[in-house]
Protein backbone atom coordinates (compact mmCIF):
# COMPACT_ATOMS: atom_id res chain seq x y z
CA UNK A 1 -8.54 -30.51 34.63
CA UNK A 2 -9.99 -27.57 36.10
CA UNK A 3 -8.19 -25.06 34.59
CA UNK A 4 -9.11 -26.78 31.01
CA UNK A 5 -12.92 -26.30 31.47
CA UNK A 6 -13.38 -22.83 31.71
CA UNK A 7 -10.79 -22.61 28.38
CA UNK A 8 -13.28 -24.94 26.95
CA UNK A 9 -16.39 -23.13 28.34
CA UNK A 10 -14.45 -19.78 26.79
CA UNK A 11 -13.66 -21.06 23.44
CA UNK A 12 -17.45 -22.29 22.55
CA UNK A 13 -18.62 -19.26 23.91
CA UNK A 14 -16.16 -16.72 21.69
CA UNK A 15 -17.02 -19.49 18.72
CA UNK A 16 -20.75 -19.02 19.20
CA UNK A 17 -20.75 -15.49 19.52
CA UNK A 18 -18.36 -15.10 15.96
CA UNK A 19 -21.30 -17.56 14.29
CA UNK A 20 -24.11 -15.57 15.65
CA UNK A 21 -21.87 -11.79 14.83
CA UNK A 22 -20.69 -11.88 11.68
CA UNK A 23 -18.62 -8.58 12.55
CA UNK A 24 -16.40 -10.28 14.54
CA UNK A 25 -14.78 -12.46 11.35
CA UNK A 26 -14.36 -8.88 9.50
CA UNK A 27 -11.90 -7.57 12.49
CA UNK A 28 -9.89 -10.76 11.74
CA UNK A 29 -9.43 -9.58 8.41
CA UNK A 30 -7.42 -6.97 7.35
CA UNK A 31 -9.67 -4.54 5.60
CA UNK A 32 -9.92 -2.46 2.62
CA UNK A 33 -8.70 0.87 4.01
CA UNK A 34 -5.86 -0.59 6.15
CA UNK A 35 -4.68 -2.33 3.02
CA UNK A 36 -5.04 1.10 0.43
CA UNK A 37 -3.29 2.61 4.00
CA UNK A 38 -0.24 0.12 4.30
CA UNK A 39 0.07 0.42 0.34
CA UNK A 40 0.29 4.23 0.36
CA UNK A 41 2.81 4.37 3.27
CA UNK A 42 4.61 1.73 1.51
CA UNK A 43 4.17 3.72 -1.76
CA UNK A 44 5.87 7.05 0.32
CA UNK A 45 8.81 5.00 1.30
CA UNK A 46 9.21 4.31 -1.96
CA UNK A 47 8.91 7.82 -3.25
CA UNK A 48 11.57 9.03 -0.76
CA UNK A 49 13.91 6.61 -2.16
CA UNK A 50 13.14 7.75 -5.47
CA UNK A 51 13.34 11.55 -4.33
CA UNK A 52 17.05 10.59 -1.97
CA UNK A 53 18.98 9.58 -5.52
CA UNK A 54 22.23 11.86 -5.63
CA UNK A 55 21.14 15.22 -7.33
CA UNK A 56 24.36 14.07 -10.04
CA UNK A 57 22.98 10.80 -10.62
CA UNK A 58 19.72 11.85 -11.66
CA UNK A 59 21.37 14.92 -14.10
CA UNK A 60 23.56 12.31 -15.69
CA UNK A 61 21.21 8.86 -15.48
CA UNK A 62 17.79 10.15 -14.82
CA UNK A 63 15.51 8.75 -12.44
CA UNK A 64 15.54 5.40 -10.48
CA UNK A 65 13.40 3.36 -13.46
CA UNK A 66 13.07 0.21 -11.69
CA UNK A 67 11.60 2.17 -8.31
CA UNK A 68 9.33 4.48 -10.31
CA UNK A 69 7.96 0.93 -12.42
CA UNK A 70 7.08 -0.16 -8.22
CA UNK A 71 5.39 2.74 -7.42
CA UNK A 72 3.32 3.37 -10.74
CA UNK A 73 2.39 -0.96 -9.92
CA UNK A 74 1.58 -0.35 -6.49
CA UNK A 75 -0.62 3.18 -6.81
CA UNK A 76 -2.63 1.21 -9.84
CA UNK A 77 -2.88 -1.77 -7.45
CA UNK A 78 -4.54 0.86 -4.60
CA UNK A 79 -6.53 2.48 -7.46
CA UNK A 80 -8.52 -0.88 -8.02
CA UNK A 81 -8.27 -1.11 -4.02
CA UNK A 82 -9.53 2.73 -2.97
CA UNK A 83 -12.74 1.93 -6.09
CA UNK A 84 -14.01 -0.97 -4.01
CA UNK A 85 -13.54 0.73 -0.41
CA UNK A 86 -16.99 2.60 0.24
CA UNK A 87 -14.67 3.94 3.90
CA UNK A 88 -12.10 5.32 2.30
CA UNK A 89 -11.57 8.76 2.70
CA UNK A 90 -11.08 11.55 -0.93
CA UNK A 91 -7.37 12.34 0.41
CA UNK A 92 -6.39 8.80 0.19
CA UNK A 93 -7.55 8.79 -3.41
CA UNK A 94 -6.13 11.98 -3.89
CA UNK A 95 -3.14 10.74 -2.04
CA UNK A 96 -2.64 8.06 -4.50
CA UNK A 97 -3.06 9.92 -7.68
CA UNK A 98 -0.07 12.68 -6.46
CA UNK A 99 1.73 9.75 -6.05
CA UNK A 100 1.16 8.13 -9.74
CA UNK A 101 1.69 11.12 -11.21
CA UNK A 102 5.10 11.33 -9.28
CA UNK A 103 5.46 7.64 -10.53
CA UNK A 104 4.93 8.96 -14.21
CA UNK A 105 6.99 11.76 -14.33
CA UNK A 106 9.94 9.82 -12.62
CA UNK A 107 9.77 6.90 -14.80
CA UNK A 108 10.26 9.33 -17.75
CA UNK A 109 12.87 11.37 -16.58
CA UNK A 110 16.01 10.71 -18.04
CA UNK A 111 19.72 12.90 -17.57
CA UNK A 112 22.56 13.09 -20.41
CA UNK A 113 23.73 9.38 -20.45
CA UNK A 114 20.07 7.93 -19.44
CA UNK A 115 18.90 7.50 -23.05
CA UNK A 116 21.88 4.70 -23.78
CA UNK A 117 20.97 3.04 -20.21
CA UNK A 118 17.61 1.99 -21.24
């Protein structure tokens, strides 16, 4: 019993403080710029997958479509992300649009046989 009042005493007084600071439900939360940051790290691993395809494959098959359709999703899904972030810093954005354009140009690239994959 006396090791269940102070929890009790803690809890109301962390509960009151969260109703009285509304900063404290934000850092629950992930925010803006660690979501536009988890989706550009997750947008690089998925670049270096792209960019790791056998030199031969990509002459004779092109690029990785079905990677390159991820990562041109995911940047436009951080573009919409990185507009409504007033935090986020210009290499982020800049970041992102390298990594669109990479998206672009790899979903477009196509070797000898890629044209009768498609």
């Amino acid at each position: 019993m006396k090791k269940i009042i102070p929890a009790i005493i803690f809890f109301l007084v962390i509960s009151s403080a969260a109703a009285l600071c509304p900063c404290m439900e934000d850092s629950k939360a992930p925010s803006i710029e660690n979501q536009v940051d988890d989706s550009i790290n997750k947008s690089l691993e998925i670049e270096q997958q792209i960019k790791s395809r056998n030199f031969f494959m990509r002459m004779l098959y092109g690029s990785d479509w079905e990677l390159a359709g991820q990562l041109k999703n995911e940047t436009l899904a951080n573009r919409e992300r990185i507009q409504n972030c007033e935090n986020c810093p210009k290499e982020m954005e800049k970041e992102n649009e390298r990594l669109y354009t990479f998206a672009v140009i790899s979903a477009n690239m196509r070797g000898l046989f890629g044209w009768f994959k498609r």
